[in-house]
PDB file of N, CA and C in Angstrom:
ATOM      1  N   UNK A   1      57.259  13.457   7.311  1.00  0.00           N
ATOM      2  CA  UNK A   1      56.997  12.039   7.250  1.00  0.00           C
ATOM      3  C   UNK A   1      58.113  11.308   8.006  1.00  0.00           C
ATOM      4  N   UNK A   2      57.355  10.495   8.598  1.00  0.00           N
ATOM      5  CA  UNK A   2      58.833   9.914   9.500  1.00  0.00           C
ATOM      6  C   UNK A   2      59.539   8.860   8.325  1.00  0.00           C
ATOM      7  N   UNK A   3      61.005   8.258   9.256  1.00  0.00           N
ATOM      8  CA  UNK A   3      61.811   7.693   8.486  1.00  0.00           C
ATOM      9  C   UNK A   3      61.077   6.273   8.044  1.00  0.00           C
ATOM     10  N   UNK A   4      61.361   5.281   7.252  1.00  0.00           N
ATOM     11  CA  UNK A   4      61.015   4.056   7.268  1.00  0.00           C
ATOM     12  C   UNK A   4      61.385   2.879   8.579  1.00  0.00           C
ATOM     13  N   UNK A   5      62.883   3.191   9.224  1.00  0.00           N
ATOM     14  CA  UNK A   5      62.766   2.524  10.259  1.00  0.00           C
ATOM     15  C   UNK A   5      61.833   2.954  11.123  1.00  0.00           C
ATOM     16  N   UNK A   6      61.991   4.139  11.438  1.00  0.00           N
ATOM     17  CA  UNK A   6      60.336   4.377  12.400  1.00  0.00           C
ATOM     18  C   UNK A   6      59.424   3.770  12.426  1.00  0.00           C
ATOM     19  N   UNK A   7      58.744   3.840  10.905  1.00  0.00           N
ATOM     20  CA  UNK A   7      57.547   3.269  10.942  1.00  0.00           C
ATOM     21  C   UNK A   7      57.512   1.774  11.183  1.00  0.00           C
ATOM     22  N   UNK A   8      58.381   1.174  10.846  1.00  0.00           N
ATOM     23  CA  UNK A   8      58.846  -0.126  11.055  1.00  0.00           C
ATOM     24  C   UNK A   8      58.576  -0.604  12.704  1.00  0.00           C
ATOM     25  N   UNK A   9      59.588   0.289  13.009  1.00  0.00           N
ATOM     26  CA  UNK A   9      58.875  -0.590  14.852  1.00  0.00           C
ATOM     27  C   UNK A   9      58.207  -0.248  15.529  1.00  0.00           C
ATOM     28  N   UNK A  10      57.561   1.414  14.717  1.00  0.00           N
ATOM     29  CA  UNK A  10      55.754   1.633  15.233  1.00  0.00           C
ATOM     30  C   UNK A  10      55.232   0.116  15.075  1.00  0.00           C
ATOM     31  N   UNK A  11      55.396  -0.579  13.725  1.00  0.00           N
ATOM     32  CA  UNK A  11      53.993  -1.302  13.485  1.00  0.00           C
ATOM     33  C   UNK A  11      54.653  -2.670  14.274  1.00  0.00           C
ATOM     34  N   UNK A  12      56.213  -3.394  14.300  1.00  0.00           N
ATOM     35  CA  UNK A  12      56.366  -4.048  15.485  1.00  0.00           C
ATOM     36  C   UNK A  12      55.549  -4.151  16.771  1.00  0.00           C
ATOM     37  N   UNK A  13      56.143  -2.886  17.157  1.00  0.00           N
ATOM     38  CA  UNK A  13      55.515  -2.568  18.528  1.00  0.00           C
ATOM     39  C   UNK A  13      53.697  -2.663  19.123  1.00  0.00           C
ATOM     40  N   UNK A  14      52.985  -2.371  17.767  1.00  0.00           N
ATOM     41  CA  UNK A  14      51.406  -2.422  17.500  1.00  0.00           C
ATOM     42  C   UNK A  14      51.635  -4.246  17.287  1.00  0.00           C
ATOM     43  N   UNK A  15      52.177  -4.942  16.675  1.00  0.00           N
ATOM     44  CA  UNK A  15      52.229  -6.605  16.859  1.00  0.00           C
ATOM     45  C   UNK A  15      52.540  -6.501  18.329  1.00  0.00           C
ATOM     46  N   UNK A  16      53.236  -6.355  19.301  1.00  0.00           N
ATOM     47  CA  UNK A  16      53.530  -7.096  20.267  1.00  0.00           C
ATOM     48  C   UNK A  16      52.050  -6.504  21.500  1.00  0.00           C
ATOM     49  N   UNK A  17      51.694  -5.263  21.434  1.00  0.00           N
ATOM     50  CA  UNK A  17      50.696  -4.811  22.259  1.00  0.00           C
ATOM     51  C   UNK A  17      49.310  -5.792  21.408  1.00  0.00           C
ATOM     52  N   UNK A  18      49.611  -5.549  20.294  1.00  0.00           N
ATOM     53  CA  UNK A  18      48.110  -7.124  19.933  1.00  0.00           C
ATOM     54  C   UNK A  18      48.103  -8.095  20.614  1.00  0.00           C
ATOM     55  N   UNK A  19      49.393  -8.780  20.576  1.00  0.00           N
ATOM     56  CA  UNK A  19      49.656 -10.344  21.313  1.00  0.00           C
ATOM     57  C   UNK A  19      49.181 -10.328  23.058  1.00  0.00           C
ATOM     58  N   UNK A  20      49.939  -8.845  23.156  1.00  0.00           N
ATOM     59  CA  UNK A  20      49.457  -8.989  24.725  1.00  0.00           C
ATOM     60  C   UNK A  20      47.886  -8.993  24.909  1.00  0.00           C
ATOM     61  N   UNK A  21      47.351  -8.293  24.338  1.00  0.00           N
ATOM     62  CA  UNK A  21      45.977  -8.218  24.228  1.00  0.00           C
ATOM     63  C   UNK A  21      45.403  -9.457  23.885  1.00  0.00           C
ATOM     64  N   UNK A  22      45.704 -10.252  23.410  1.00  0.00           N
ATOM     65  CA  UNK A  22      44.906 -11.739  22.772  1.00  0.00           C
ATOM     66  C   UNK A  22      45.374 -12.438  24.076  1.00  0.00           C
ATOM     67  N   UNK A  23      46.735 -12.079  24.279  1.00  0.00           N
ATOM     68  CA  UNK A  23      47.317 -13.219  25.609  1.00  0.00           C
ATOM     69  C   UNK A  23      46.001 -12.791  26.665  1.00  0.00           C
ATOM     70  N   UNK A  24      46.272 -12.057  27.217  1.00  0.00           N
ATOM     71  CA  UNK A  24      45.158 -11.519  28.354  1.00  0.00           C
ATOM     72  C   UNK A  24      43.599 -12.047  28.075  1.00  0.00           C
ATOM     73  N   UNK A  25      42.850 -11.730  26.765  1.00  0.00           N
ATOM     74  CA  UNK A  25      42.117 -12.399  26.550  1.00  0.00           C
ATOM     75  C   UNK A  25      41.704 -13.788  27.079  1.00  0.00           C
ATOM     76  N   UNK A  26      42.691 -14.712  26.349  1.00  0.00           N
ATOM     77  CA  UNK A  26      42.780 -16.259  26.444  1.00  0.00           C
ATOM     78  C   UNK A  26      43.233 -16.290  27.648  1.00  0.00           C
ATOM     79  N   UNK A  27      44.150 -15.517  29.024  1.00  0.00           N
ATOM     80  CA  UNK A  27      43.823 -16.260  30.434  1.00  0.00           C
ATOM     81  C   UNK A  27      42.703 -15.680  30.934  1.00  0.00           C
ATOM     82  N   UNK A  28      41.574 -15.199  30.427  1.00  0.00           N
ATOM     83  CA  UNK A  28      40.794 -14.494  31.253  1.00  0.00           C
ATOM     84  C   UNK A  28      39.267 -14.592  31.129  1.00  0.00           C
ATOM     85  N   UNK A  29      39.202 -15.933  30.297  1.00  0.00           N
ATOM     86  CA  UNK A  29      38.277 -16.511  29.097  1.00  0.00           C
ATOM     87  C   UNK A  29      38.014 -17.928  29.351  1.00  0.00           C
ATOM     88  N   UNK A  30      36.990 -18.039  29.492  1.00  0.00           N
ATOM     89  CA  UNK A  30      36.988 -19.755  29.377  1.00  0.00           C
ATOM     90  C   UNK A  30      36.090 -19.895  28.157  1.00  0.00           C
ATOM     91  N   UNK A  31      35.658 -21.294  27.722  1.00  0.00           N
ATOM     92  CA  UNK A  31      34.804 -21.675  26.748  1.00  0.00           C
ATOM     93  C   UNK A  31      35.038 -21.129  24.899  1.00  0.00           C
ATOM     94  N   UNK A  32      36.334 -20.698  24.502  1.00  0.00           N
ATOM     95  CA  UNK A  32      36.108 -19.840  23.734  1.00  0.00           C
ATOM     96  C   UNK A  32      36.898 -20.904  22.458  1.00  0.00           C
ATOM     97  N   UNK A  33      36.439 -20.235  21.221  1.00  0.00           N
ATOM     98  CA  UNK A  33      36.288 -21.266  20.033  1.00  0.00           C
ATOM     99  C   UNK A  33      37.225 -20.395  19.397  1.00  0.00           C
ATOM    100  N   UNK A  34      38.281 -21.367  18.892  1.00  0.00           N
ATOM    101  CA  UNK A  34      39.487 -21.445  18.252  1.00  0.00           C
ATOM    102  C   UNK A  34      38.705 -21.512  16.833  1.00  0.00           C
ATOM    103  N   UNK A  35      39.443 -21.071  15.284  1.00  0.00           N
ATOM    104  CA  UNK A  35      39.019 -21.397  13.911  1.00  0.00           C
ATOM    105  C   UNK A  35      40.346 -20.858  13.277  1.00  0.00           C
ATOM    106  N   UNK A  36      40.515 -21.208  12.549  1.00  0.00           N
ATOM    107  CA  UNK A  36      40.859 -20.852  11.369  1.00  0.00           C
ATOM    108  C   UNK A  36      40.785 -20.464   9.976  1.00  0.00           C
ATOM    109  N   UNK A  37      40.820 -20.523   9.342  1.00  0.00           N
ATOM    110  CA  UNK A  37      41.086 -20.130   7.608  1.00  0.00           C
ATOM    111  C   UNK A  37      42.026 -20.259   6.622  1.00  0.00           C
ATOM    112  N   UNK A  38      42.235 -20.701   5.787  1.00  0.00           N
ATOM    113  CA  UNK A  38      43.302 -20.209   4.448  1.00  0.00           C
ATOM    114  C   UNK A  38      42.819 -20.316   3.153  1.00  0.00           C
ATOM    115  N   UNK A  39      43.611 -19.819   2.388  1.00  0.00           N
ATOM    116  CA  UNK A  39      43.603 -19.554   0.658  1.00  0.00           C
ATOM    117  C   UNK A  39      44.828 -19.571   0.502  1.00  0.00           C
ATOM    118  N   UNK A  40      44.930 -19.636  -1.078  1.00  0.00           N
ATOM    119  CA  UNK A  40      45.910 -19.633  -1.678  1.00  0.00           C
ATOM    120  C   UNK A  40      45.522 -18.786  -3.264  1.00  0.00           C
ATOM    121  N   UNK A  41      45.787 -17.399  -3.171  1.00  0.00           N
ATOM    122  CA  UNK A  41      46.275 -16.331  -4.155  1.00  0.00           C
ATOM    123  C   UNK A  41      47.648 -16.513  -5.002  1.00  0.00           C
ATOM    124  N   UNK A  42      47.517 -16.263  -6.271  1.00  0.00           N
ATOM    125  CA  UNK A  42      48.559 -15.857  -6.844  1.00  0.00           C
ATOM    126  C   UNK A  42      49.424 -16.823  -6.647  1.00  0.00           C
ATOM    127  N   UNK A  43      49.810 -17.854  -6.220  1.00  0.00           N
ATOM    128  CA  UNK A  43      50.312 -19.371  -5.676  1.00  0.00           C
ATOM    129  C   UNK A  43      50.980 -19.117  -4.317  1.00  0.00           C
ATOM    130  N   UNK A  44      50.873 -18.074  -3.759  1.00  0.00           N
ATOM    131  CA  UNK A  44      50.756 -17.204  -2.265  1.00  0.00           C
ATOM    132  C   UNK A  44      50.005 -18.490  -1.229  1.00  0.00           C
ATOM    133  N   UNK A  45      50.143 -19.281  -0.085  1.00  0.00           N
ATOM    134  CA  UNK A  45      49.001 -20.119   0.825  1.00  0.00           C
ATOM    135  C   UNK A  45      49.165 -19.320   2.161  1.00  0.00           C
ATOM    136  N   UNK A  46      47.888 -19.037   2.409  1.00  0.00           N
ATOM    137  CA  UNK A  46      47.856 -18.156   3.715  1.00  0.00           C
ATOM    138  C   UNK A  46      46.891 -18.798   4.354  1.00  0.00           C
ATOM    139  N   UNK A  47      47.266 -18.624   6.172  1.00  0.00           N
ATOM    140  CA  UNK A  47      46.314 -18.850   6.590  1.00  0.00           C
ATOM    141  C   UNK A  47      46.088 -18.113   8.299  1.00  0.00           C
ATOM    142  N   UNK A  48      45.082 -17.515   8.607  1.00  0.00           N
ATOM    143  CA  UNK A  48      44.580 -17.110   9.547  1.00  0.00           C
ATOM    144  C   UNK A  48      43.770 -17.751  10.653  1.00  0.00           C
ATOM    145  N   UNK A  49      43.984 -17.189  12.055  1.00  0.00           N
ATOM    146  CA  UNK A  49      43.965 -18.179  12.960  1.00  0.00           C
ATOM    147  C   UNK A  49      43.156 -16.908  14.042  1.00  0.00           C
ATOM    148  N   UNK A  50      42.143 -17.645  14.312  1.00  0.00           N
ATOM    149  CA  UNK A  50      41.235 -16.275  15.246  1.00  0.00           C
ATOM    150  C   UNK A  50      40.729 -16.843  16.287  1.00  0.00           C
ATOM    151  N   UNK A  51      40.103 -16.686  17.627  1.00  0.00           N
ATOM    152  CA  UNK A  51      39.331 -17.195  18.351  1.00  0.00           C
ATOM    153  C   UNK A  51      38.111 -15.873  19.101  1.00  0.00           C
ATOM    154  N   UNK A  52      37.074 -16.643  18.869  1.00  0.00           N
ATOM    155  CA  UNK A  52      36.087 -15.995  19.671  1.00  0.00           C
ATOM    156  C   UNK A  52      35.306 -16.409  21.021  1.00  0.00           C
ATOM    157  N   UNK A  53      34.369 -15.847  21.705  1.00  0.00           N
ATOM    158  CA  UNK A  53      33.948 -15.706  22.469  1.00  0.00           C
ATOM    159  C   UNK A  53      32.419 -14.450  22.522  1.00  0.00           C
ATOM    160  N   UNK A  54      31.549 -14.745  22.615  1.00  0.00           N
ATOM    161  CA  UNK A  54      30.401 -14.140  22.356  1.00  0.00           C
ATOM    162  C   UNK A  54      30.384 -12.987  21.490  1.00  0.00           C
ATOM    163  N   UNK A  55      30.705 -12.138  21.585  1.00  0.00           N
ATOM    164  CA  UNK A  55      30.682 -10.933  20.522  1.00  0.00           C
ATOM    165  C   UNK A  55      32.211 -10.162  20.516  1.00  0.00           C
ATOM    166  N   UNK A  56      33.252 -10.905  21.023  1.00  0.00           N
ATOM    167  CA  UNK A  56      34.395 -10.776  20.401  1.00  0.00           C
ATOM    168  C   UNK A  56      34.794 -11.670  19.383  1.00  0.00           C
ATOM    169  N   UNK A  57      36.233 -10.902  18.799  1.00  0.00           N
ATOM    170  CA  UNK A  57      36.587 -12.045  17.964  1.00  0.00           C
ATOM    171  C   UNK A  57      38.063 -11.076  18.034  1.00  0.00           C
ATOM    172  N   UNK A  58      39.359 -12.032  18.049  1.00  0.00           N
ATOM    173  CA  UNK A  58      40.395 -11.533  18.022  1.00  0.00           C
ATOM    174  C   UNK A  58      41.425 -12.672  16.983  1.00  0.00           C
ATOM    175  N   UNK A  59      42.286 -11.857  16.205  1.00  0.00           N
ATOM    176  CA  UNK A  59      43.117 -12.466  15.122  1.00  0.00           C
ATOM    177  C   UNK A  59      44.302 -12.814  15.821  1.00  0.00           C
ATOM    178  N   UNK A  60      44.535 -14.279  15.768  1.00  0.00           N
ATOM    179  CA  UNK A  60      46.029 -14.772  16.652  1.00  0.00           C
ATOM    180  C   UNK A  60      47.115 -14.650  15.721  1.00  0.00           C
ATOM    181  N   UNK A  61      46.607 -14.595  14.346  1.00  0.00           N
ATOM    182  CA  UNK A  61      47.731 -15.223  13.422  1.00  0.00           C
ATOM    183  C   UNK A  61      47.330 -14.652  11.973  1.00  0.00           C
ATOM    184  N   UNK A  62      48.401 -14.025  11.052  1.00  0.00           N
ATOM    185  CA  UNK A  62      47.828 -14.426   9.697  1.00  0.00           C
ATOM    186  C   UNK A  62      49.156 -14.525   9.007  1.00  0.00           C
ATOM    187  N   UNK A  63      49.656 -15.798   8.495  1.00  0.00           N
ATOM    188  CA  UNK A  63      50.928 -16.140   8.051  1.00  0.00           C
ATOM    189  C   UNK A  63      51.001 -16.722   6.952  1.00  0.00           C
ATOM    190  N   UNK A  64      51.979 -16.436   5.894  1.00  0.00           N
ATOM    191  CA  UNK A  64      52.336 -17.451   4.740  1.00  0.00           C
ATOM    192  C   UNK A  64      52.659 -18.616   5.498  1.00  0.00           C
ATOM    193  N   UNK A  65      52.083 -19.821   4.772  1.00  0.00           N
ATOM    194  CA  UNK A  65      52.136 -21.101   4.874  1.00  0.00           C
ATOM    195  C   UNK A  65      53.529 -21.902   3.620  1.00  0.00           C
ATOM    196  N   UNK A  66      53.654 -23.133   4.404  1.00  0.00           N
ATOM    197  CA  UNK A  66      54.564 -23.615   2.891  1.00  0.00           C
ATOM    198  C   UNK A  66      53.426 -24.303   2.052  1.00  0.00           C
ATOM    199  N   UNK A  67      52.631 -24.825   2.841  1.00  0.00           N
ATOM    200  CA  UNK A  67      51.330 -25.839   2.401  1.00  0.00           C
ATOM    201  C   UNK A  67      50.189 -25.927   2.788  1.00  0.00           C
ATOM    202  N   UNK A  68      49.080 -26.463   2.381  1.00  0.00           N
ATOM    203  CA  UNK A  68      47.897 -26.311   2.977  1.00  0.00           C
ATOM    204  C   UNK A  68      47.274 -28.082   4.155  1.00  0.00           C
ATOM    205  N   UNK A  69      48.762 -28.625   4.299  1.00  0.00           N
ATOM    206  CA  UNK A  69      48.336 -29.992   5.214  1.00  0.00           C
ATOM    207  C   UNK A  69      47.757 -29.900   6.416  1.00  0.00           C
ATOM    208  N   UNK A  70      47.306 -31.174   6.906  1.00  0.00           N
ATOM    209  CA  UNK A  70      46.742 -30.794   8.523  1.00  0.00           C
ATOM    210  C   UNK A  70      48.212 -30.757   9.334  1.00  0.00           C
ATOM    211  N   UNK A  71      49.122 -31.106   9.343  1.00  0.00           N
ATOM    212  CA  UNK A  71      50.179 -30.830   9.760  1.00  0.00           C
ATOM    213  C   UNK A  71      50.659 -29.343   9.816  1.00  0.00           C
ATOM    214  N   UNK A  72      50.697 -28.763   8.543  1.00  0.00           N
ATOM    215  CA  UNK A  72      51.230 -27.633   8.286  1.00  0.00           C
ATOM    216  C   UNK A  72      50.123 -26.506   9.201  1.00  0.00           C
ATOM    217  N   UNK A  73      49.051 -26.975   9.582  1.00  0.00           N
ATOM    218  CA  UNK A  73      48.028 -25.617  10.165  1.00  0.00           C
ATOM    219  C   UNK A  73      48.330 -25.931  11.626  1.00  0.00           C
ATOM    220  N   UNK A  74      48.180 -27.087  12.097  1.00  0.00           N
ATOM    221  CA  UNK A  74      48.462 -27.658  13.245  1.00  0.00           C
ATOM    222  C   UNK A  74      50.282 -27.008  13.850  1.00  0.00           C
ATOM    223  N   UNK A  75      50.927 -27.453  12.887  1.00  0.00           N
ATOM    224  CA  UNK A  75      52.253 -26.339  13.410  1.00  0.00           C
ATOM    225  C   UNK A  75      52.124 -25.182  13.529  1.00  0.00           C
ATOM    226  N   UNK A  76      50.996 -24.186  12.742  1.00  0.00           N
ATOM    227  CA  UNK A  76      50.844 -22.682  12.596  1.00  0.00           C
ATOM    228  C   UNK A  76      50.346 -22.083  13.734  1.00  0.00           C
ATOM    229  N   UNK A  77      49.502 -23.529  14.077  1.00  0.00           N
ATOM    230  CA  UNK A  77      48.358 -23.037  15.665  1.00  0.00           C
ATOM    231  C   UNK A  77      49.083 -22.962  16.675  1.00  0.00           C
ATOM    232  N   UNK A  78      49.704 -24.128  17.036  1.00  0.00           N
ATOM    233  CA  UNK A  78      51.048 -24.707  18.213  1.00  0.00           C
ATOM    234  C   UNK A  78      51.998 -23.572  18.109  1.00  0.00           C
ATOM    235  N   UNK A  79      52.556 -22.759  17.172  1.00  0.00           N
ATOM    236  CA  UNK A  79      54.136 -21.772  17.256  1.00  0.00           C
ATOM    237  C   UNK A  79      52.994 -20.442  17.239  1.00  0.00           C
ATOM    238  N   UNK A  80      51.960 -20.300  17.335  1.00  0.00           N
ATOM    239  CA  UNK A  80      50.967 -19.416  17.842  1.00  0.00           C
ATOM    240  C   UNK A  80      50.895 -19.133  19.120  1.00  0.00           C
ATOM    241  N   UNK A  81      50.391 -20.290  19.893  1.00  0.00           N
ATOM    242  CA  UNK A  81      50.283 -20.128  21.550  1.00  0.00           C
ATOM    243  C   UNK A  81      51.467 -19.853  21.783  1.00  0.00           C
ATOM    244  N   UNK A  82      53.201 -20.651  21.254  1.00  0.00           N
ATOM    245  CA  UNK A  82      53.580 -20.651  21.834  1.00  0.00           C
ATOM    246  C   UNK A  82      54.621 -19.059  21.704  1.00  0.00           C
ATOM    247  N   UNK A  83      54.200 -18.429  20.603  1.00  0.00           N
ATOM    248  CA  UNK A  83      54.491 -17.425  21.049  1.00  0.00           C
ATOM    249  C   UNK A  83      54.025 -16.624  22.098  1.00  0.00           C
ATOM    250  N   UNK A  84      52.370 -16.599  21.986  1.00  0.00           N
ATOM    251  CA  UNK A  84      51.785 -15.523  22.709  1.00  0.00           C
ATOM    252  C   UNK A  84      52.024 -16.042  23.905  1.00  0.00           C
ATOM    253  N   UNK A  85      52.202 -17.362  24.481  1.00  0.00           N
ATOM    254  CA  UNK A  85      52.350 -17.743  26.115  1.00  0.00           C
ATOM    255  C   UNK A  85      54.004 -17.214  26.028  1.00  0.00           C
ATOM    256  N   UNK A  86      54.807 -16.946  25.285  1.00  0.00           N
ATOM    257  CA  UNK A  86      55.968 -16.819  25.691  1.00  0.00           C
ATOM    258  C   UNK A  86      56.092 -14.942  26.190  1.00  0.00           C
ATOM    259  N   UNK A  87      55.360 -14.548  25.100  1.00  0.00           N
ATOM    260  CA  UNK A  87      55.199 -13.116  25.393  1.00  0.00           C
ATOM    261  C   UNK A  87      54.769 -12.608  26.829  1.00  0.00           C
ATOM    262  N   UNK A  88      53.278 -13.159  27.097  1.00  0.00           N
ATOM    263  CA  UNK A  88      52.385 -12.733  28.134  1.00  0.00           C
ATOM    264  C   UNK A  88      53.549 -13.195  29.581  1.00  0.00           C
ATOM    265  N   UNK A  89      53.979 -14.523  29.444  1.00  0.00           N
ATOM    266  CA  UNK A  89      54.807 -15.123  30.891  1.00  0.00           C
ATOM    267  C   UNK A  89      55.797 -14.000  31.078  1.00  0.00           C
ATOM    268  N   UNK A  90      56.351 -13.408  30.092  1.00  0.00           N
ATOM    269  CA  UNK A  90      57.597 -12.440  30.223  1.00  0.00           C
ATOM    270  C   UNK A  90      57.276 -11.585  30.651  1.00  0.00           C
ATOM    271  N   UNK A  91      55.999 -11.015  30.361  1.00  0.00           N
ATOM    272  CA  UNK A  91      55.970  -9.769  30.441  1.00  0.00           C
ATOM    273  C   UNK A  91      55.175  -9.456  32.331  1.00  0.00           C
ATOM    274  N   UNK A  92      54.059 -10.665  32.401  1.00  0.00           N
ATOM    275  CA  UNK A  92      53.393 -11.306  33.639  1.00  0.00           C
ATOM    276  C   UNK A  92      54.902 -12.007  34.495  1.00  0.00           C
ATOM    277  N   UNK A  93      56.077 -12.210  34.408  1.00  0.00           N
ATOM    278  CA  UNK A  93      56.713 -12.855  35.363  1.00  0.00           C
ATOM    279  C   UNK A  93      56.175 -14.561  36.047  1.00  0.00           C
ATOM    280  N   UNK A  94      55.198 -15.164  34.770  1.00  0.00           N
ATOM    281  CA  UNK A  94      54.319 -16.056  35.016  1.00  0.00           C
ATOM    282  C   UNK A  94      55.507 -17.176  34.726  1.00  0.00           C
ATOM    283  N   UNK A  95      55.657 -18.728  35.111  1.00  0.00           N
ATOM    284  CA  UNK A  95      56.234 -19.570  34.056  1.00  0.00           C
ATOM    285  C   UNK A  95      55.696 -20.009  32.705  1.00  0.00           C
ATOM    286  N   UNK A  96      56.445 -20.264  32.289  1.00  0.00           N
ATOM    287  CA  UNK A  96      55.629 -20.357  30.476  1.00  0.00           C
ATOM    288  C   UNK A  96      54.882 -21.325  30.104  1.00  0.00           C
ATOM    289  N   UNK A  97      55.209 -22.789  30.888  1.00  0.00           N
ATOM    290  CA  UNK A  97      54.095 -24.137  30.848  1.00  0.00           C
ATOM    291  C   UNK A  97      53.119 -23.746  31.468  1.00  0.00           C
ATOM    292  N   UNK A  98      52.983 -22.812  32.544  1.00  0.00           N
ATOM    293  CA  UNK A  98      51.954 -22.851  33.194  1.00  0.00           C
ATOM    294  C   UNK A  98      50.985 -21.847  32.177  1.00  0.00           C
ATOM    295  N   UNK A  99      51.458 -20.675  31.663  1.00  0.00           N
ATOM    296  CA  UNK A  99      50.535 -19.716  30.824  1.00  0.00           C
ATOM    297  C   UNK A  99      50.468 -20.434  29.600  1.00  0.00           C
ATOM    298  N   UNK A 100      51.069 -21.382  29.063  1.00  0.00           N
ATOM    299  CA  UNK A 100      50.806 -22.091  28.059  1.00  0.00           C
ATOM    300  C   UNK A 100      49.566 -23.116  28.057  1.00  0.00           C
ATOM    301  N   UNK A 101      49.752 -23.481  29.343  1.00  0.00           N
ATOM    302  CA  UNK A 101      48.366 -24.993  29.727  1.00  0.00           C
ATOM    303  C   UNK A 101      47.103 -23.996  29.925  1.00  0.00           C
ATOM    304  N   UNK A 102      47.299 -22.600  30.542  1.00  0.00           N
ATOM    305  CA  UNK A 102      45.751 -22.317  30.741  1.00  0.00           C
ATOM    306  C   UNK A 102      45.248 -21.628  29.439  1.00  0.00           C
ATOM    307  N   UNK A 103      46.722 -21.045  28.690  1.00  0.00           N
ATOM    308  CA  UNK A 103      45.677 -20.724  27.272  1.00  0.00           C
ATOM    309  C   UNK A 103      45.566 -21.766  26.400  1.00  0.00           C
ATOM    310  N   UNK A 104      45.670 -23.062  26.683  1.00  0.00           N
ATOM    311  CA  UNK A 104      44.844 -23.867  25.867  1.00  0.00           C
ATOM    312  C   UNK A 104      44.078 -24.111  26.362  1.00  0.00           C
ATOM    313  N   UNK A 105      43.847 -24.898  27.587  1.00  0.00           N
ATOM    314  CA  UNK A 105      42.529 -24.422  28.195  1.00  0.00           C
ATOM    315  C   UNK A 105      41.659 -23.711  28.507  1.00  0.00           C
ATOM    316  N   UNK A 106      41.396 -22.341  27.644  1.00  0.00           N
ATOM    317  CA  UNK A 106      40.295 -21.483  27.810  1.00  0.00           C
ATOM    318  C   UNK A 106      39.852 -21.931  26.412  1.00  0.00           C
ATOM    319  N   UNK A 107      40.520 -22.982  25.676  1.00  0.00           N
ATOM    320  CA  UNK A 107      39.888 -23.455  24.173  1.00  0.00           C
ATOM    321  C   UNK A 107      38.948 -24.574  24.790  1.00  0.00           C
ATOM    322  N   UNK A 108      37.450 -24.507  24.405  1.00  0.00           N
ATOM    323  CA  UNK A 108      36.706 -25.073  23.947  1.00  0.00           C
ATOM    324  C   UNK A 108      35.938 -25.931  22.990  1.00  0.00           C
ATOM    325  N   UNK A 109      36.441 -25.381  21.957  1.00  0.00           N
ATOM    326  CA  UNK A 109      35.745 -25.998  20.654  1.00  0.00           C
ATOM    327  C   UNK A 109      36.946 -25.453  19.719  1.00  0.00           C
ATOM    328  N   UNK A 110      36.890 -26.028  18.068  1.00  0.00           N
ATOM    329  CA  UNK A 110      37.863 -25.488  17.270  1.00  0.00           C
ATOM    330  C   UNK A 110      36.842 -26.172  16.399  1.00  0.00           C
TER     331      UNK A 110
END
């Protein structure tokens, strides 16, 4: 059985190849519908953040929240892109406003 750090930045490493994968998605996509979700378990507030496109559907986000405001989801969505545009530009050699403006613009609807 491997060690616990191991497994640890196996499943890191499986987060950052997701992101790239959603990044790529969203520049390569137009028309595609942003949603969300949350609950609140056990006094736990979570909320999940997905976007689709005809018979995909890919998970951007699923994070403890402090609250359930339109503020508080609206910050969850915004430090969303702006991770994944920060990821994809780094890794693409892209600038980051620019991969930031076209993955909001492949949003359509929410």
């Amino acid at each position: 059985m491997p060690c616990e750090s191991s497994i640890a930045t196996w499943a890191l490493e499986l987060g950052v190849w997701s992101d790239l994968q959603v990044g790529n998605f969203l520049m390569s996509q137009e028309n595609i519908c942003l949603a969300f979700d949350a609950t609140t378990q056990d006094g736990i507030h979570v909320n999940a953040v997905h976007v689709t496109y005809k018979e995909k559907c890919f998970v951007l986000g699923l994070d403890q929240l402090a609250g359930g405001t339109a503020l508080d989801y609206a910050t969850h969505v915004i430090s969303i892109f702006d991770r994944l545009a920060r990821l994809y530009s780094s890794v693409h050699n892209i600038l980051f406003d620019e991969v930031l403006q076209q993955m909001r613009a492949s949003i359509s609807c929410v």
